[in-house]
C-alpha atoms as a PDB file:
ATOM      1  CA  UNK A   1      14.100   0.678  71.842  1.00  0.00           C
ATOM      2  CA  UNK A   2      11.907  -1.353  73.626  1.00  0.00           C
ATOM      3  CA  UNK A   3      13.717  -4.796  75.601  1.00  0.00           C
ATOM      4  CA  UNK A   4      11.893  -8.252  74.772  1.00  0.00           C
ATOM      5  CA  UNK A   5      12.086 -10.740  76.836  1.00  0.00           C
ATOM      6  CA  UNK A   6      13.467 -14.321  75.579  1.00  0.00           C
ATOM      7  CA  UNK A   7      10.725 -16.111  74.211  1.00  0.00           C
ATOM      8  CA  UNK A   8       9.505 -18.806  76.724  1.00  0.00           C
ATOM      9  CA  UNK A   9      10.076 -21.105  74.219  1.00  0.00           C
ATOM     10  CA  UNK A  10      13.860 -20.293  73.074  1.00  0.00           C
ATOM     11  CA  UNK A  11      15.117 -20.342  76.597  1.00  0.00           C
ATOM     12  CA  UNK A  12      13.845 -23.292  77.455  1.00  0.00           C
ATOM     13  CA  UNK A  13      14.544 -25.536  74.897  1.00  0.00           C
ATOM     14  CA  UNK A  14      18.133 -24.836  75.501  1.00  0.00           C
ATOM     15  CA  UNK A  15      18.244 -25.739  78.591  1.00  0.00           C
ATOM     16  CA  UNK A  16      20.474 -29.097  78.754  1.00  0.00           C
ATOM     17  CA  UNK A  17      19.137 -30.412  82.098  1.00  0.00           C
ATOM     18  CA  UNK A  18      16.364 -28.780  83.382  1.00  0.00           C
ATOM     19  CA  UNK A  19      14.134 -29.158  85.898  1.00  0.00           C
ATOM     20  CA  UNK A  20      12.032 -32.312  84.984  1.00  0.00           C
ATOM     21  CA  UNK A  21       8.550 -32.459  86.600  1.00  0.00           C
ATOM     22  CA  UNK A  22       6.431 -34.977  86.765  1.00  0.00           C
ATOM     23  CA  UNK A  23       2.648 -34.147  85.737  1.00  0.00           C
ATOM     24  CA  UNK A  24      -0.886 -35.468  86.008  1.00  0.00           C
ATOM     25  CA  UNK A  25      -4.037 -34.576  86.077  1.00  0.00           C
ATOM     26  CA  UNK A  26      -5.551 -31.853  87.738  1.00  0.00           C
ATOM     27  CA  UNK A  27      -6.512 -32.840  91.861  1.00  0.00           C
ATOM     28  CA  UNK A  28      -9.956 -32.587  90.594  1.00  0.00           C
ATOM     29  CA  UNK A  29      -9.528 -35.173  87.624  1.00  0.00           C
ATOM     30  CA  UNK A  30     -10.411 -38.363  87.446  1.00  0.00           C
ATOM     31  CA  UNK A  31     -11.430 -38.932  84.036  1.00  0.00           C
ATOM     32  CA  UNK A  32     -10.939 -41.964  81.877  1.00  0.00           C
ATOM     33  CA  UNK A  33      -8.379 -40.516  80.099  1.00  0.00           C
ATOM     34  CA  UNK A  34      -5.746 -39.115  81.576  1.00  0.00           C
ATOM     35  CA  UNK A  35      -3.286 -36.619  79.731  1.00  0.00           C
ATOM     36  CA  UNK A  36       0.216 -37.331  79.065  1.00  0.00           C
ATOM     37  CA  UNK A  37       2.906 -35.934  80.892  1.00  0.00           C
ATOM     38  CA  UNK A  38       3.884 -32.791  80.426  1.00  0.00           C
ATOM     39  CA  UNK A  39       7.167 -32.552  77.950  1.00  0.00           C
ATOM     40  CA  UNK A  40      11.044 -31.845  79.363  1.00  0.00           C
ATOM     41  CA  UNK A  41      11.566 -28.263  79.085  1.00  0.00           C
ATOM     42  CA  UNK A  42      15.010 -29.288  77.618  1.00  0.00           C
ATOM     43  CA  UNK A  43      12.771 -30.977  74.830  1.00  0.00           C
ATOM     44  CA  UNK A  44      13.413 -28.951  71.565  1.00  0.00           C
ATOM     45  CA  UNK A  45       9.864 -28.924  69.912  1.00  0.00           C
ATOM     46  CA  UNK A  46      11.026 -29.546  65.980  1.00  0.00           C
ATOM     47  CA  UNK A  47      13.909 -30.659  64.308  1.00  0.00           C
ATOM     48  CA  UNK A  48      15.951 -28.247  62.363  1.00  0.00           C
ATOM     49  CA  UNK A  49      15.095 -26.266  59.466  1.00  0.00           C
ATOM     50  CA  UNK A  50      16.126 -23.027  57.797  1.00  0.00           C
ATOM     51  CA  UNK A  51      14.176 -20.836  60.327  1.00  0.00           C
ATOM     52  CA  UNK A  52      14.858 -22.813  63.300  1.00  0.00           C
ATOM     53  CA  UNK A  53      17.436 -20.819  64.554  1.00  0.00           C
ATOM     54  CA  UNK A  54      17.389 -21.252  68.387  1.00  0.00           C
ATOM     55  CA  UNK A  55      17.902 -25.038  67.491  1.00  0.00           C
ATOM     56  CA  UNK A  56      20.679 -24.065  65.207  1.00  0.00           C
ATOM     57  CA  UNK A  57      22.516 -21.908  68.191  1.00  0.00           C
ATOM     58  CA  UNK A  58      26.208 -23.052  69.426  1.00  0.00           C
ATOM     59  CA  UNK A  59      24.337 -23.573  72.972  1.00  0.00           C
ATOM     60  CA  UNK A  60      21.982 -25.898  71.691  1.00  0.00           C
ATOM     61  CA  UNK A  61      24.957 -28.654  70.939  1.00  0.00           C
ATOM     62  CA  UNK A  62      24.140 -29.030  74.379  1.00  0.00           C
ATOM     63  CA  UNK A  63      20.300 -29.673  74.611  1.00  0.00           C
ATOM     64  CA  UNK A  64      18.748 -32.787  73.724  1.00  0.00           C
ATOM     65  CA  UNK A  65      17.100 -33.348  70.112  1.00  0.00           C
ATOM     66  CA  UNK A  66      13.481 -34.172  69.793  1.00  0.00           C
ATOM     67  CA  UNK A  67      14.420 -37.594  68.582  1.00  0.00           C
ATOM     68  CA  UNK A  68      16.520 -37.754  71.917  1.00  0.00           C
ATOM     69  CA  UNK A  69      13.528 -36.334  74.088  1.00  0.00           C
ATOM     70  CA  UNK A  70      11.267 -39.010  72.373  1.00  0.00           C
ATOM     71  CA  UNK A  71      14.482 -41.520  73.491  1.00  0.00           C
ATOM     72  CA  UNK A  72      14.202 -40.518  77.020  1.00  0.00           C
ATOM     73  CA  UNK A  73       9.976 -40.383  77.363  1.00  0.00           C
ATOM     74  CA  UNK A  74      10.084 -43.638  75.895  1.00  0.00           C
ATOM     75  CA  UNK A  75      12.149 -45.064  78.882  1.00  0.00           C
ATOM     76  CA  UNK A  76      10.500 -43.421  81.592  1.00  0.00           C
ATOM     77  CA  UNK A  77       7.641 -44.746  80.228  1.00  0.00           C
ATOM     78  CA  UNK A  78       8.678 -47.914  80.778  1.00  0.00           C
ATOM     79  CA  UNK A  79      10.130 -47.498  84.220  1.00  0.00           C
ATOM     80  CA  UNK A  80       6.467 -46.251  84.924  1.00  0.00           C
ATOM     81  CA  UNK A  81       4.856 -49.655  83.336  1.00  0.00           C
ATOM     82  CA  UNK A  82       7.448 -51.760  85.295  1.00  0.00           C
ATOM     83  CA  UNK A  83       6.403 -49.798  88.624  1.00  0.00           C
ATOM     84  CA  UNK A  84       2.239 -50.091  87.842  1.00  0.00           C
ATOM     85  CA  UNK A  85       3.267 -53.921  87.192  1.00  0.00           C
ATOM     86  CA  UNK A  86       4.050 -53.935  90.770  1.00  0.00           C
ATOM     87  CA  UNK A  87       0.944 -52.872  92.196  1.00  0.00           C
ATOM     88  CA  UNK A  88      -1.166 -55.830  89.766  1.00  0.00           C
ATOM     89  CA  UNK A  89      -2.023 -53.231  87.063  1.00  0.00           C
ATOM     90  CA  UNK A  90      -0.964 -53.060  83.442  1.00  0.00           C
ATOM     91  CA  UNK A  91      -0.675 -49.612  81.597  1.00  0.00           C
ATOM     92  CA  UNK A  92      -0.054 -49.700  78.167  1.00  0.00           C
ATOM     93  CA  UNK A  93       2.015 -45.641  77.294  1.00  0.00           C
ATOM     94  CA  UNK A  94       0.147 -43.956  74.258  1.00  0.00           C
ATOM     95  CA  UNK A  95       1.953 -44.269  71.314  1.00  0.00           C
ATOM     96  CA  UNK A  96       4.136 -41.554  70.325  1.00  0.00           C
ATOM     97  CA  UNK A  97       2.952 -39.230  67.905  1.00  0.00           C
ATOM     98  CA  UNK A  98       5.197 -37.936  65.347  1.00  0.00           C
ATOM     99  CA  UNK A  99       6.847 -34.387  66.746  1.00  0.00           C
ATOM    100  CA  UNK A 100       5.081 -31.157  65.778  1.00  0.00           C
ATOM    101  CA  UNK A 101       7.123 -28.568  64.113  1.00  0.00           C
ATOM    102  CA  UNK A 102       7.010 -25.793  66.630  1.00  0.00           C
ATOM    103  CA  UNK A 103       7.794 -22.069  65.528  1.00  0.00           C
ATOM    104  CA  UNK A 104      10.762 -21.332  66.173  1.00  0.00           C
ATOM    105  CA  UNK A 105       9.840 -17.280  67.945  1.00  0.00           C
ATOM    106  CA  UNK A 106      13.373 -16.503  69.160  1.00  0.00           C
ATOM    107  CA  UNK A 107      13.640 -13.450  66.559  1.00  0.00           C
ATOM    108  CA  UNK A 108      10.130 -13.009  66.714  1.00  0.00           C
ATOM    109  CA  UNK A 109       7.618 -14.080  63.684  1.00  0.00           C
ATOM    110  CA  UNK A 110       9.274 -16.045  61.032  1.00  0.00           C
ATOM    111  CA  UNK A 111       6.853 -18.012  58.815  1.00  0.00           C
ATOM    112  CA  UNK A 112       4.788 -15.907  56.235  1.00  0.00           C
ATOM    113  CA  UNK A 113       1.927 -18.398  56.184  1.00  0.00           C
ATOM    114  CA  UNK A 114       1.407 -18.424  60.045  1.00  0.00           C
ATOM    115  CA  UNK A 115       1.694 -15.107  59.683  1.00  0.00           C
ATOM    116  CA  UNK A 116      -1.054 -14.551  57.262  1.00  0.00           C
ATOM    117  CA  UNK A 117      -3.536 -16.978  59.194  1.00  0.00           C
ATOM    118  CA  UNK A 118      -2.766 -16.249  62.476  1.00  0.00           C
ATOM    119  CA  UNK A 119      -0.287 -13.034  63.054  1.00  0.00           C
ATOM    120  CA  UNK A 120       1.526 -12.979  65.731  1.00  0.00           C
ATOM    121  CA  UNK A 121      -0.011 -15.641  67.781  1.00  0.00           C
ATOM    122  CA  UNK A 122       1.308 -19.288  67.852  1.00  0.00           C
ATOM    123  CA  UNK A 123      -0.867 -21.678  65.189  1.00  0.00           C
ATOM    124  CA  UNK A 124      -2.984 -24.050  67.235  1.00  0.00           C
ATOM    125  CA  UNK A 125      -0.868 -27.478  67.740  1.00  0.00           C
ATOM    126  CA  UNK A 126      -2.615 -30.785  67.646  1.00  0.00           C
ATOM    127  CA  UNK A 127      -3.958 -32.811  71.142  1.00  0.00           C
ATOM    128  CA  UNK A 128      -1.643 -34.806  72.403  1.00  0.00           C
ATOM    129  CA  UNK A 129      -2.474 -38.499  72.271  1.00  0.00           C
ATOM    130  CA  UNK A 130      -4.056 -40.026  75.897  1.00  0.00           C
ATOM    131  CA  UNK A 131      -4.238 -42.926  77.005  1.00  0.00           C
ATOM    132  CA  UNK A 132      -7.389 -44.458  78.374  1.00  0.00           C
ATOM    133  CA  UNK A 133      -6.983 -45.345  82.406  1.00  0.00           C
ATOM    134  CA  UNK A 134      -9.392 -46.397  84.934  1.00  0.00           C
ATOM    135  CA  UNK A 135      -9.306 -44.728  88.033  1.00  0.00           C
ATOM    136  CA  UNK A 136      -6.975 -46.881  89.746  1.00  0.00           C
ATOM    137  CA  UNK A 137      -4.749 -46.437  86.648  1.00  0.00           C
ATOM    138  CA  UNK A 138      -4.858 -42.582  87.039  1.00  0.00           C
ATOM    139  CA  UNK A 139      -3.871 -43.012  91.107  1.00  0.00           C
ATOM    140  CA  UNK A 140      -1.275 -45.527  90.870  1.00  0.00           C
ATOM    141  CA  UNK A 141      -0.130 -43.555  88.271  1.00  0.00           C
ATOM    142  CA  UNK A 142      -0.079 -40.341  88.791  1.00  0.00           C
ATOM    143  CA  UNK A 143      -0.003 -40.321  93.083  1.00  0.00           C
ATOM    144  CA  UNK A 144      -1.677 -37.567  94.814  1.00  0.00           C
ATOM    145  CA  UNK A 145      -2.176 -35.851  91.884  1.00  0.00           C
ATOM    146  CA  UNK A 146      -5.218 -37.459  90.899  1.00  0.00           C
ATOM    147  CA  UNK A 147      -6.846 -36.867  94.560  1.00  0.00           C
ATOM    148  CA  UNK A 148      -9.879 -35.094  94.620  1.00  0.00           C
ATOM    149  CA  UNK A 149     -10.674 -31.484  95.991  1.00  0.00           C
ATOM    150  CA  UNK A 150     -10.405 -31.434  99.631  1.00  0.00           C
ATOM    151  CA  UNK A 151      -8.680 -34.714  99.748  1.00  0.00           C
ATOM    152  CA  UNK A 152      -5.753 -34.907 102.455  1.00  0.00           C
ATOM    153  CA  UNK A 153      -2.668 -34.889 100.400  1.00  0.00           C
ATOM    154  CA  UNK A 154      -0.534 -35.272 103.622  1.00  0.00           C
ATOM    155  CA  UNK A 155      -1.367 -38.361 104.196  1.00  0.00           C
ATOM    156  CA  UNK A 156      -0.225 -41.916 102.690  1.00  0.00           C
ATOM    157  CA  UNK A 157      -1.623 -43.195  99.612  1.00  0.00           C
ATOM    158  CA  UNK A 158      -2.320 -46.368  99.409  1.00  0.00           C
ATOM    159  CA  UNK A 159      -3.494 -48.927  97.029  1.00  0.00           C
ATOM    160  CA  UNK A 160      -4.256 -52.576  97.726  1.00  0.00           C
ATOM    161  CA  UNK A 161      -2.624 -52.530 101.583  1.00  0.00           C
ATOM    162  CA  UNK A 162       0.688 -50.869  99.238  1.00  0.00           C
ATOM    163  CA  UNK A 163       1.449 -47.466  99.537  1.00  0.00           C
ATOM    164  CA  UNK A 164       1.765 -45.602  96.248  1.00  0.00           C
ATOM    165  CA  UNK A 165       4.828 -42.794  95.713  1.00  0.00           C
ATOM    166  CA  UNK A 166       3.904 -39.425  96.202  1.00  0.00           C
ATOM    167  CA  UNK A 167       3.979 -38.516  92.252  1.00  0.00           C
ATOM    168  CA  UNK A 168       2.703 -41.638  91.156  1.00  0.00           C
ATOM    169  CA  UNK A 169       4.620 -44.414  89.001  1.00  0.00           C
ATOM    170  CA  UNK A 170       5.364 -41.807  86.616  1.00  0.00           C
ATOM    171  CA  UNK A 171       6.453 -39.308  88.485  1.00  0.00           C
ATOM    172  CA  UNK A 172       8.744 -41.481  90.675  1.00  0.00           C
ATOM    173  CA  UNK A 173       9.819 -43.017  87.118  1.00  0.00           C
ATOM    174  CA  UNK A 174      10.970 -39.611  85.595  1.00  0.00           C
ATOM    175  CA  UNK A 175      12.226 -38.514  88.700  1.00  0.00           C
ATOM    176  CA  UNK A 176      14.135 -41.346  89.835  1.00  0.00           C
ATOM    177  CA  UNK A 177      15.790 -41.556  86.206  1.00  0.00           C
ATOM    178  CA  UNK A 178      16.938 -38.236  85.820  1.00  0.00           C
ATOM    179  CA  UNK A 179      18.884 -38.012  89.622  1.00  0.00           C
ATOM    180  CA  UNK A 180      22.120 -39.951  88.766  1.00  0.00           C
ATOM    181  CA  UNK A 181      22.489 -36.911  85.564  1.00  0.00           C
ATOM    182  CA  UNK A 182      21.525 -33.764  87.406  1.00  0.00           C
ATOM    183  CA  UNK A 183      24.097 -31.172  86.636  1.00  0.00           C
ATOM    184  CA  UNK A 184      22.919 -27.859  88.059  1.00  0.00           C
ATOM    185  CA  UNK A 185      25.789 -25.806  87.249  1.00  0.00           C
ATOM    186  CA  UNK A 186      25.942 -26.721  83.907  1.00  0.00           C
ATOM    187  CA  UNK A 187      22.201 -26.577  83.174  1.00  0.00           C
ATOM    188  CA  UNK A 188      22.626 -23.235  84.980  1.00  0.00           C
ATOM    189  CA  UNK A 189      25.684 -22.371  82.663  1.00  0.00           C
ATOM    190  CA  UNK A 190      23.707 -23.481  79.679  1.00  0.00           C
ATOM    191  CA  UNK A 191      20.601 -20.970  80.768  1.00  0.00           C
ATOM    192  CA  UNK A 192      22.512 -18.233  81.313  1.00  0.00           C
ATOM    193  CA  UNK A 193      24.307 -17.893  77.807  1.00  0.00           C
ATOM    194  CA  UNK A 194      21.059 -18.726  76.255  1.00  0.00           C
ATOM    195  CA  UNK A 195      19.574 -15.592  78.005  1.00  0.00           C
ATOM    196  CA  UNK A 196      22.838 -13.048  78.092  1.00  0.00           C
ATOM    197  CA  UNK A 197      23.556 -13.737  74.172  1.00  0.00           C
ATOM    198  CA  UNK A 198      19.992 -12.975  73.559  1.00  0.00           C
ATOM    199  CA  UNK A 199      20.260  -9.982  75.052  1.00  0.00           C
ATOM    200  CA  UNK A 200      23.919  -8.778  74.177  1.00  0.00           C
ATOM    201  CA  UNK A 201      22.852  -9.499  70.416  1.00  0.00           C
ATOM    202  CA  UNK A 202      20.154  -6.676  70.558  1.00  0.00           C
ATOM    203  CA  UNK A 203      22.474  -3.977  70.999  1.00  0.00           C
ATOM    204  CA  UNK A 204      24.965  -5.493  68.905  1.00  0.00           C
ATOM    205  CA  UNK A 205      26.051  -3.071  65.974  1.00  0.00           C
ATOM    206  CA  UNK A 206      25.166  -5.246  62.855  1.00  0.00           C
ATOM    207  CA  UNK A 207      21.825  -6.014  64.326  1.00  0.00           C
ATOM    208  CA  UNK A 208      21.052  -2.346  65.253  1.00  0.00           C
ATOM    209  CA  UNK A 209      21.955  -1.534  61.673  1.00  0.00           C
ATOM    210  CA  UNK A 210      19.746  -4.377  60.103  1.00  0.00           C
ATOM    211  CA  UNK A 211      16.764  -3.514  62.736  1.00  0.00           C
ATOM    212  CA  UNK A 212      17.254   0.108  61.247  1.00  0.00           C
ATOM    213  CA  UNK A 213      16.968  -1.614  57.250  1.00  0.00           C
ATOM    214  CA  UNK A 214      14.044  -3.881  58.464  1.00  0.00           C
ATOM    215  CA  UNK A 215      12.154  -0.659  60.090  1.00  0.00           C
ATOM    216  CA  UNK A 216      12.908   1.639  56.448  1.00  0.00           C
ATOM    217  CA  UNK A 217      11.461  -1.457  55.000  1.00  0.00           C
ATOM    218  CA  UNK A 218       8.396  -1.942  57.386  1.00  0.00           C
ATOM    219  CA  UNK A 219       7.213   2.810  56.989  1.00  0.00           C
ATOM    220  CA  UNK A 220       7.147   1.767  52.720  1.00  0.00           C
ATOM    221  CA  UNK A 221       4.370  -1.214  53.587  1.00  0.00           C
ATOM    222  CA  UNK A 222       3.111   1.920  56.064  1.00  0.00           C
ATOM    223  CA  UNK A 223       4.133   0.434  59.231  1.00  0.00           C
ATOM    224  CA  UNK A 224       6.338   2.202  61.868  1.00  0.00           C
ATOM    225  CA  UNK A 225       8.340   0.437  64.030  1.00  0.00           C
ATOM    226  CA  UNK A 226      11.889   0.937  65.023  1.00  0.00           C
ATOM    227  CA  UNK A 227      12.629  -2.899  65.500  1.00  0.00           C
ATOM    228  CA  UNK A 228      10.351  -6.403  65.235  1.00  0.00           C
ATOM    229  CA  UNK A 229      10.855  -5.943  69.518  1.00  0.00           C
ATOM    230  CA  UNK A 230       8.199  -3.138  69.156  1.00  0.00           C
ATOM    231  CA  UNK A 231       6.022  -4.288  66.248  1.00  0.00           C
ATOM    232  CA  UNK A 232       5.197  -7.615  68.135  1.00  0.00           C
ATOM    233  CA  UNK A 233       5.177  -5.449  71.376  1.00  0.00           C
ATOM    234  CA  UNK A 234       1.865  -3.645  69.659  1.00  0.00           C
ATOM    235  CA  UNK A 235      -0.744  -3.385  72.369  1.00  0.00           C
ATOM    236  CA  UNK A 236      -3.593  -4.114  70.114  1.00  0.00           C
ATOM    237  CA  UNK A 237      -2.204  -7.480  68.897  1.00  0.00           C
ATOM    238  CA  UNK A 238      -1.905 -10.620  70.909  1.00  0.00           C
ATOM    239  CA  UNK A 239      -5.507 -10.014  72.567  1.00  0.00           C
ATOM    240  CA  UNK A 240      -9.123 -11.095  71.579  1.00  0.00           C
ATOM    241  CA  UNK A 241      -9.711 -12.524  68.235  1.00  0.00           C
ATOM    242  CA  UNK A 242      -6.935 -12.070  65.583  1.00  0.00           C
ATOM    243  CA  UNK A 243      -7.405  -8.505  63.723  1.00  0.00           C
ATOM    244  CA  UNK A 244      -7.074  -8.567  59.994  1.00  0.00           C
ATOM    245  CA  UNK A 245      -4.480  -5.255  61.008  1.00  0.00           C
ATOM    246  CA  UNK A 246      -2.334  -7.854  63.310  1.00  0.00           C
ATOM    247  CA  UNK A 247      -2.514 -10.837  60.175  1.00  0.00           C
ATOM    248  CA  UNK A 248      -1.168  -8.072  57.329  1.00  0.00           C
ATOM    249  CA  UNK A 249       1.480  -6.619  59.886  1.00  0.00           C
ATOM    250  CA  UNK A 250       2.876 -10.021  60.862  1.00  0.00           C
ATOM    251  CA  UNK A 251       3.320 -10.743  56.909  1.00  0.00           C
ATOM    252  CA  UNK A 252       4.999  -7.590  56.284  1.00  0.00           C
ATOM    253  CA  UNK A 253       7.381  -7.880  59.281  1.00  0.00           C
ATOM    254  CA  UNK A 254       8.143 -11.613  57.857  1.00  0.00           C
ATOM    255  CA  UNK A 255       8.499 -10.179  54.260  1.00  0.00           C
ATOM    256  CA  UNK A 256      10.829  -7.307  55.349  1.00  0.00           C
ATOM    257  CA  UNK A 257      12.889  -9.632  57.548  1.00  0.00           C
ATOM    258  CA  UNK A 258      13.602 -11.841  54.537  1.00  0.00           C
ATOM    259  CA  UNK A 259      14.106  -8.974  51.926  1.00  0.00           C
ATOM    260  CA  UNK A 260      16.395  -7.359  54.776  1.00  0.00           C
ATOM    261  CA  UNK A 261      18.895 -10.272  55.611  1.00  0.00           C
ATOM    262  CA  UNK A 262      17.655  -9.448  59.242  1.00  0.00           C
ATOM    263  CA  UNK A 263      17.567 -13.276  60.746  1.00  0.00           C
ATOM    264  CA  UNK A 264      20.424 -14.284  59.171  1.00  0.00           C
ATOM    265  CA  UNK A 265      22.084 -10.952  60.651  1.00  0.00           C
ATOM    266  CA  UNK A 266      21.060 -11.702  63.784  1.00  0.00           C
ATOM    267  CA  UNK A 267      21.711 -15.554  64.155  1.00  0.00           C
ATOM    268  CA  UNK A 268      25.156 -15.292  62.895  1.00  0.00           C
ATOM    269  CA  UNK A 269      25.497 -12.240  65.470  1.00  0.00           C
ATOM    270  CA  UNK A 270      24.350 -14.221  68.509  1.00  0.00           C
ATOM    271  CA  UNK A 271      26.500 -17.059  66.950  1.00  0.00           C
ATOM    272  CA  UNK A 272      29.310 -15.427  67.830  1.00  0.00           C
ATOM    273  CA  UNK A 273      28.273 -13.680  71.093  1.00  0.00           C
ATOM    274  CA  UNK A 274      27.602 -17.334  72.357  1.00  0.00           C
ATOM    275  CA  UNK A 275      30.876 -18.858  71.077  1.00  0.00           C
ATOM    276  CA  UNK A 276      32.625 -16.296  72.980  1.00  0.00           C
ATOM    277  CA  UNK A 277      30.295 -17.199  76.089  1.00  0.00           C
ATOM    278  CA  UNK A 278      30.550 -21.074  75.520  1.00  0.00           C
ATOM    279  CA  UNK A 279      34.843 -20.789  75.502  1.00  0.00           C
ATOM    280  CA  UNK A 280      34.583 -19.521  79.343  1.00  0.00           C
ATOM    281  CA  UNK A 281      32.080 -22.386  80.680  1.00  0.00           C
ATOM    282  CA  UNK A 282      33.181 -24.983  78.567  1.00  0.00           C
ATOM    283  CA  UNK A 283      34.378 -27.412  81.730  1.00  0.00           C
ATOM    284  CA  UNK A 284      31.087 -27.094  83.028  1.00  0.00           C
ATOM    285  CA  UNK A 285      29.124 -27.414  79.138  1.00  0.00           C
ATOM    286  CA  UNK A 286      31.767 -30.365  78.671  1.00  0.00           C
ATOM    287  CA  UNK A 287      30.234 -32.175  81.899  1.00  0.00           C
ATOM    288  CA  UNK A 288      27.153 -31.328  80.884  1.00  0.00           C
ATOM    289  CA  UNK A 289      27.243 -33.469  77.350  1.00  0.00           C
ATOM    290  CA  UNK A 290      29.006 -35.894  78.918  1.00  0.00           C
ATOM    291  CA  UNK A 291      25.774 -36.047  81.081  1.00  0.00           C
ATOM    292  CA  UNK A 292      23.425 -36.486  78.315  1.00  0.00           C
ATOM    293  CA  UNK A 293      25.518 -39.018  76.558  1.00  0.00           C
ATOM    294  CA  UNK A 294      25.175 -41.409  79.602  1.00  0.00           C
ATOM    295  CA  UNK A 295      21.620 -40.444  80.691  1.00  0.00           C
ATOM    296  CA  UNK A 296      20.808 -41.264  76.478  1.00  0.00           C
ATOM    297  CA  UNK A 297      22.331 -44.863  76.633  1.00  0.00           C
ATOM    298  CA  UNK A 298      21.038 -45.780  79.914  1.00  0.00           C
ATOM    299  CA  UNK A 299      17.335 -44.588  78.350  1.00  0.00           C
ATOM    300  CA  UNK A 300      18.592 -47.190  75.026  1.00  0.00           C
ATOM    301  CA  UNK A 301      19.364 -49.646  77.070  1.00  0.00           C
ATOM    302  CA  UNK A 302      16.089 -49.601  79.046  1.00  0.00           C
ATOM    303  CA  UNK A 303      14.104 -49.439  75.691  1.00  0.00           C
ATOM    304  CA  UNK A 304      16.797 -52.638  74.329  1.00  0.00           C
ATOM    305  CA  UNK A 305      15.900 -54.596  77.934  1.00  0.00           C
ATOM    306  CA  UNK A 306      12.071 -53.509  77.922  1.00  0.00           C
END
């Protein structure tokens, strides 16, 4: 059987403390509105539901929540007003949009309507909100990544007779915040049992055995396919326009999944895989949520003091 590799999106939003990067605009954008910073990768995208299983994971006790993310943003946001403040410009954040539900893809398609309207492609999401900068908004705030093509990025930036930080007030904001909680080892721990359990759960006996009811399932709709790895593995889905083929095999791999007990199979499986994982790094997983807790009450109090 085919091997799938974690979905971006599962690994990543269990991530505890990962890499935080500040972003901007492109070098060659200088627009009036400039974007909003990219989001932590340790950011789940939706809160839980019934099919959110990669936010229902033992591991992801040790990610932050979106409501938590949304805690964090908010502060750094802040940090980056109090910094433009300091070079004589205001900069009012964009308001925060309410979070949009993200599929959950760990165990491939899950949603029969997405399914039906888009197959196995992820439904469009909605543009983040901007907020509207002048240009010496966009380089204050976002440093040397707002130069233009060919501009010298080695050398100082300045604004006023003040030199501006490398990644801009936001960047130095976000990255200045999250030093005092770094925790590489445990982030690391964190990635790893995301990844292995993933893995160790698709050889996994009960799985196997449900992949084999889900695939019986999928040759009566006419579709062959030992395992949901290999139906979403189709070369002649994910590229060009969406094929009515790709739409009515996405529904009956959701449809089968359900009438199988595959996802519940499978999460309870991995469930257990990454308990076993999470008793031999739990010193390290311990720090880790210690971590959070302080990095999420210094954000509070920044908000409370703001």
């Amino acid at each position: 059987m085919a091997r799938l590799a974690i979905p971006a999106l599962s690994l990543s939003l269990l991530v505890g403390c990962a890499s935080q990067e500040a972003s901007g605009p492109s070098p060659a954008r200088t627009s009036a509105a400039a974007p909003e910073p990219s989001p932590d990768p340790s950011s789940p995208g939706t809160s839980p539901g019934r099919y959110d299983y990669t936010f229902r994971l033992p591991i992801a006790e040790y990610s932050y929540t979106d409501a938590e993310y949304e805690v964090i943003r908010s502060a750094e946001q802040v940090l980056a007003r109090d910094c433009m403040k300091g070079f004589g410009l205001t900069y009012r954040p964009p308001e925060s949009s309410a979070p949009v539900a993200a599929q959950d893809r760990r165990y491939g398609i899950t949603d029969l309507d997405s399914a039906r309207r888009y197959g196995y492609r992820m439904p469009p999401l909605p543009a983040a909100p901007k907020a509207k900068l002048t240009k010496d908004q966009i380089t204050v705030l976002y440093g040397k990544r707002s130069l233009e093509n060919g501009a010298d990025d080695r050398a100082k930036l300045e604004y006023r007779g003040k030199e501006v930080p490398d990644n801009g007030c936001l960047g130095k904001a976000i990255l200045d915040f999250r030093k005092p909680y770094e925790y590489r080892e445990g982030s690391a721990a964190a990635s790893r049992i995301a990844g292995d359990s993933y893995e160790a759960s698709l050889s996994a006996p009960k799985v196997q055995a449900a992949f084999k009811e889900w695939s019986t399932c999928m040759k009566q709709k006419g579709y062959d396919y030992p395992s949901p790895v290999d139906a979403i593995q189709s070369p002649s889905f994910l590229k060009g326009k969406v094929s009515a083929k790709e739409r009515e095999t996405a529904a009956a791999d959701v449809a089968c999944k359900r009438s199988t007990g595959l996802l519940e199979t499978w999460f309870e499986t991995e469930s257990a895989i990454q308990k076993d994982m999470i008793k031999k790094d739990v010193t390290l997983l311990r720090k880790l949520d210690e971590l959070h807790g302080k990095k999420l009450r210094a954000a509070r109090k920044i908000l409370a003091e703001a």
